[in-house]
C-alpha atoms as a PDB file:
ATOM      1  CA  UNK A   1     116.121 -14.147 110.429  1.00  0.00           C
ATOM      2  CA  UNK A   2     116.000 -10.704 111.742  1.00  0.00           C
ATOM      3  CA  UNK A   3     115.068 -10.972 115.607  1.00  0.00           C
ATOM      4  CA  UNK A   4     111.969  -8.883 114.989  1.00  0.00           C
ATOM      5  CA  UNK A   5     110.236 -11.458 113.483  1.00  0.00           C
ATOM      6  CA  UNK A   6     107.312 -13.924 115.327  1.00  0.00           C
ATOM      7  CA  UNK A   7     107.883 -17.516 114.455  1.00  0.00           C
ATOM      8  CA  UNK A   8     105.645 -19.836 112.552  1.00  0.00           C
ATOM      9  CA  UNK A   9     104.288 -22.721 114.123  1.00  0.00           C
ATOM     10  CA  UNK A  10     102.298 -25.064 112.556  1.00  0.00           C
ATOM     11  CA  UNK A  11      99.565 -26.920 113.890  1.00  0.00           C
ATOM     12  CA  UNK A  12      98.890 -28.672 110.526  1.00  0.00           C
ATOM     13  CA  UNK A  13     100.120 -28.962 107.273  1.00  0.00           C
ATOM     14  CA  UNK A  14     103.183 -27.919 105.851  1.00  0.00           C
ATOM     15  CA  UNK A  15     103.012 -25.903 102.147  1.00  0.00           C
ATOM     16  CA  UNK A  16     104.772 -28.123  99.693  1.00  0.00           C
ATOM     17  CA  UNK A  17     105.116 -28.882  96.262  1.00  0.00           C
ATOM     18  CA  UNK A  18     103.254 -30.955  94.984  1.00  0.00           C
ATOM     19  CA  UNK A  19     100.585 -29.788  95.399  1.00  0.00           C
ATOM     20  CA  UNK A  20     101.105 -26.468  95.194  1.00  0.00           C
ATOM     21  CA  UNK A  21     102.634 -25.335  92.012  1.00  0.00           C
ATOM     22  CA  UNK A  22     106.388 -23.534  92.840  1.00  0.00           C
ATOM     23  CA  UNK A  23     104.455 -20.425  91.976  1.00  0.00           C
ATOM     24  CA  UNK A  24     101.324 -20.661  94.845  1.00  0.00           C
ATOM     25  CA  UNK A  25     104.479 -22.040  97.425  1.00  0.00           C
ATOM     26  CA  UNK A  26     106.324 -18.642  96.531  1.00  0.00           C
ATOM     27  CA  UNK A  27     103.664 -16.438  97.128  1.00  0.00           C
ATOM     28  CA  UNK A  28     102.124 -18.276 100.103  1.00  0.00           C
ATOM     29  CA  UNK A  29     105.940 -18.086 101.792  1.00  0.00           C
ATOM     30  CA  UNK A  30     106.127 -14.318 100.563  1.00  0.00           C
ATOM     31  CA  UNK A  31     102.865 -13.567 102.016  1.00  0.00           C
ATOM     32  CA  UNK A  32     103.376 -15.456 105.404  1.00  0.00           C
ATOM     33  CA  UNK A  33     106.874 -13.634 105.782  1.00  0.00           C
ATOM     34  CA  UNK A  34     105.019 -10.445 105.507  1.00  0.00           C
ATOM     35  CA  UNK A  35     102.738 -10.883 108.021  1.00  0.00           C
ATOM     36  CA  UNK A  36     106.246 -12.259 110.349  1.00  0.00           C
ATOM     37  CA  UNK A  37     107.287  -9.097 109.753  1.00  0.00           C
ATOM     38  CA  UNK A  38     104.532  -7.767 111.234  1.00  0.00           C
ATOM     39  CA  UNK A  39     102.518  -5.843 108.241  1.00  0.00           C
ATOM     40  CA  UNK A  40      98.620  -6.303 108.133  1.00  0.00           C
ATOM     41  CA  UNK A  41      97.409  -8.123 104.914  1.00  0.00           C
ATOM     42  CA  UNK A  42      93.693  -7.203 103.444  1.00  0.00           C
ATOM     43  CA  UNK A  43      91.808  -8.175 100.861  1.00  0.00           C
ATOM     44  CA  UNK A  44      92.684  -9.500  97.894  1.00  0.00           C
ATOM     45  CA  UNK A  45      95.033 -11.667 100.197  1.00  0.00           C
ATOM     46  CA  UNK A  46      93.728 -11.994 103.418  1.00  0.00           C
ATOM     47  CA  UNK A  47      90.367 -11.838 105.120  1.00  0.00           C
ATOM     48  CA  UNK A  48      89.638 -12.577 108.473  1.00  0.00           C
ATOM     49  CA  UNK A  49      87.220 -15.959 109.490  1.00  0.00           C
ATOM     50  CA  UNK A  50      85.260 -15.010 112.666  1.00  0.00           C
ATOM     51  CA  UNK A  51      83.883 -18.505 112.469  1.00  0.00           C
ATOM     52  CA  UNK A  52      86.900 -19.940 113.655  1.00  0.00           C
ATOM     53  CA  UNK A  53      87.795 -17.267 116.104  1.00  0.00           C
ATOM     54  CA  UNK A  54      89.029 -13.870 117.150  1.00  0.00           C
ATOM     55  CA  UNK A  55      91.768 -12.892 115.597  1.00  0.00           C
ATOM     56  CA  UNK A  56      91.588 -15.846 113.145  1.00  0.00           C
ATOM     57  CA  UNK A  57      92.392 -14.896 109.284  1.00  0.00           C
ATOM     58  CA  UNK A  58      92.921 -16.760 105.676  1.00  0.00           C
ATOM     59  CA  UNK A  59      95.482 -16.347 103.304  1.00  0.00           C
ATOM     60  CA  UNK A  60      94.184 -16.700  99.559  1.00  0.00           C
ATOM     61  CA  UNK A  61      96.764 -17.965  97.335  1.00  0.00           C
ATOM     62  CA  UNK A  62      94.977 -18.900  93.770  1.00  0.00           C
ATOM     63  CA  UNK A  63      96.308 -20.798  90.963  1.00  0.00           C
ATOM     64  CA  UNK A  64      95.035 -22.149  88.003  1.00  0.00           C
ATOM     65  CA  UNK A  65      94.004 -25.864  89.600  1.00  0.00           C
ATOM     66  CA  UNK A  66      93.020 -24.405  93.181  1.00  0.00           C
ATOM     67  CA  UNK A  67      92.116 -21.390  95.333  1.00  0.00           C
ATOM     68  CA  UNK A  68      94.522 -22.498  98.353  1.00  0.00           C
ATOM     69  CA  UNK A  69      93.553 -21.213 101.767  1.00  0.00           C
ATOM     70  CA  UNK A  70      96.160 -20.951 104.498  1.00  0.00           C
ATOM     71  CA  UNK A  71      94.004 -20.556 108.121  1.00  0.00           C
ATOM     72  CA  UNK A  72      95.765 -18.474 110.578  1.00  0.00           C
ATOM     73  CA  UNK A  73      96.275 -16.642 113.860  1.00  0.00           C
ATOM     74  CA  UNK A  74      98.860 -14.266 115.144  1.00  0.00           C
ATOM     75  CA  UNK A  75      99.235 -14.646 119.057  1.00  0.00           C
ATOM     76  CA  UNK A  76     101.515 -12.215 120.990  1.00  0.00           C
ATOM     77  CA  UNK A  77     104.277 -15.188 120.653  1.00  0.00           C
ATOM     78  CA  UNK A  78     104.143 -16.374 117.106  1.00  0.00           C
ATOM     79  CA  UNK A  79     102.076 -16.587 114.464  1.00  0.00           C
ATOM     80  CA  UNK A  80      99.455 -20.091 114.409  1.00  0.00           C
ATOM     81  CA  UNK A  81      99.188 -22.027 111.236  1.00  0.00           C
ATOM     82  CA  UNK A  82      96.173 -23.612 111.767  1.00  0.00           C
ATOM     83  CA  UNK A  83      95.480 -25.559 108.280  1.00  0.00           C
ATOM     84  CA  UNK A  84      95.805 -25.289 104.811  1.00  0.00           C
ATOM     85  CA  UNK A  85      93.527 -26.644 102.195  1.00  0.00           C
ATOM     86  CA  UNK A  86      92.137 -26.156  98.945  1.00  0.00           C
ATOM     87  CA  UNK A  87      88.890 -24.496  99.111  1.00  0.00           C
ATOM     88  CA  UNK A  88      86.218 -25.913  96.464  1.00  0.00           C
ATOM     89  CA  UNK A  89      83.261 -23.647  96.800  1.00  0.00           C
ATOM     90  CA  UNK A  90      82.413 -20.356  97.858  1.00  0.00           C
ATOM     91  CA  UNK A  91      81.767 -20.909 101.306  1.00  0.00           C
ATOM     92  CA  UNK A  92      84.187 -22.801 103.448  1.00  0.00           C
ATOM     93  CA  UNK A  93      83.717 -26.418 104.415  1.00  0.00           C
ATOM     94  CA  UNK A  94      82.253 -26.895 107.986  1.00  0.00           C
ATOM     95  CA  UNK A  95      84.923 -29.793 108.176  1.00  0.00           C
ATOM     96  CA  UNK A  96      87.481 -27.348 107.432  1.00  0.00           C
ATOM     97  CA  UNK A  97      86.173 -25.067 109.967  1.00  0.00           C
ATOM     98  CA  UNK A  98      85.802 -27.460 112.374  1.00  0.00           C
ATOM     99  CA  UNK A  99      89.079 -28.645 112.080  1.00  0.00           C
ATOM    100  CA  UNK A 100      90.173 -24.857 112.449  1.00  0.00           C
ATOM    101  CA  UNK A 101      88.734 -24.904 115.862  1.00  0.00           C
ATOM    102  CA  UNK A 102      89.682 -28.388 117.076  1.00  0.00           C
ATOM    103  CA  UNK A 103      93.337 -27.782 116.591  1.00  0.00           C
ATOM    104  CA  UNK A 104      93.218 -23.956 118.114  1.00  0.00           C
ATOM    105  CA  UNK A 105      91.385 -25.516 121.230  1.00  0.00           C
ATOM    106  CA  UNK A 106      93.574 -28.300 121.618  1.00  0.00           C
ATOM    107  CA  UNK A 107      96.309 -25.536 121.140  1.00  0.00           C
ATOM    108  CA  UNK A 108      95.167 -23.072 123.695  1.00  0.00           C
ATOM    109  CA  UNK A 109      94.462 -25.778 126.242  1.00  0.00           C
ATOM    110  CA  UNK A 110      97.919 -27.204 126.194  1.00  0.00           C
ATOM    111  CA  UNK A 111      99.672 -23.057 126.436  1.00  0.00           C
ATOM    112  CA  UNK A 112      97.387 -22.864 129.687  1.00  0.00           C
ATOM    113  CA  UNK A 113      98.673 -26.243 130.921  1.00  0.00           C
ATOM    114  CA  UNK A 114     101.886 -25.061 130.535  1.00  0.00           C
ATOM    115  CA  UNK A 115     101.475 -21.561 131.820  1.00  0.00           C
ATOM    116  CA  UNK A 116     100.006 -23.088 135.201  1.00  0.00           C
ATOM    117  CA  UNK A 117     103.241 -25.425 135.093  1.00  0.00           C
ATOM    118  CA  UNK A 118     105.498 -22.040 134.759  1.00  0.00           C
ATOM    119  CA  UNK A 119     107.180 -23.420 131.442  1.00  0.00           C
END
């Protein structure tokens, strides 16, 4: 991996097959690698989700059984998985957005702790 790119970290779940389809884990990993690399991704592919937070964004993988939604947020030190789930109606659950928040805050709260430590 070339030096230049920000890490993943997950703070939820991991894309695998099942159930995505080989074809929605490709593209999700293609997409995600993009954004390591440190290109911008719009519409159709990514959109950002203010409800969750600044700087917060969703990937849109769709496949014939689901429109997948990978939740994210790139920090100066990596880029945050937040959650991935397949989204069921047009607007996204409050559950799912929710969750979004709980696991950022619970995130952020436990950098700080260990930024006051000096870790």
């Amino acid at each position: 991996m070339s030096t230049n790119r920000k890490p993943l970290v997950w703070l939820g779940e991991e894309i695998k097959t099942p159930p995505f389809s080989k074809e929605a884990r490709i593209e999700a990993g293609g997409l995600l690698r993009r954004l390591q690399q440190g290109d911008a991704l719009g519409l159709p592919h990514s959109r950002p989700m203010p409800s969750i937070g600044s700087g917060c964004h969703e990937i849109r993988v769709l496949e014939a059984s689901h429109n997948w939604r990978i939740v994210y947020r790139i920090d100066a030190e990596a880029i945050m998985i937040v959650a991935v789930f397949a989204k069921t109606t047009r607007t996204t659950a409050k559950r799912d957005i929710d969750l979004c928040k709980a696991r950022l805050g619970l995130y952020d709260r436990d950098a700080a702790t260990r930024k006051e430590r000096g870790r």
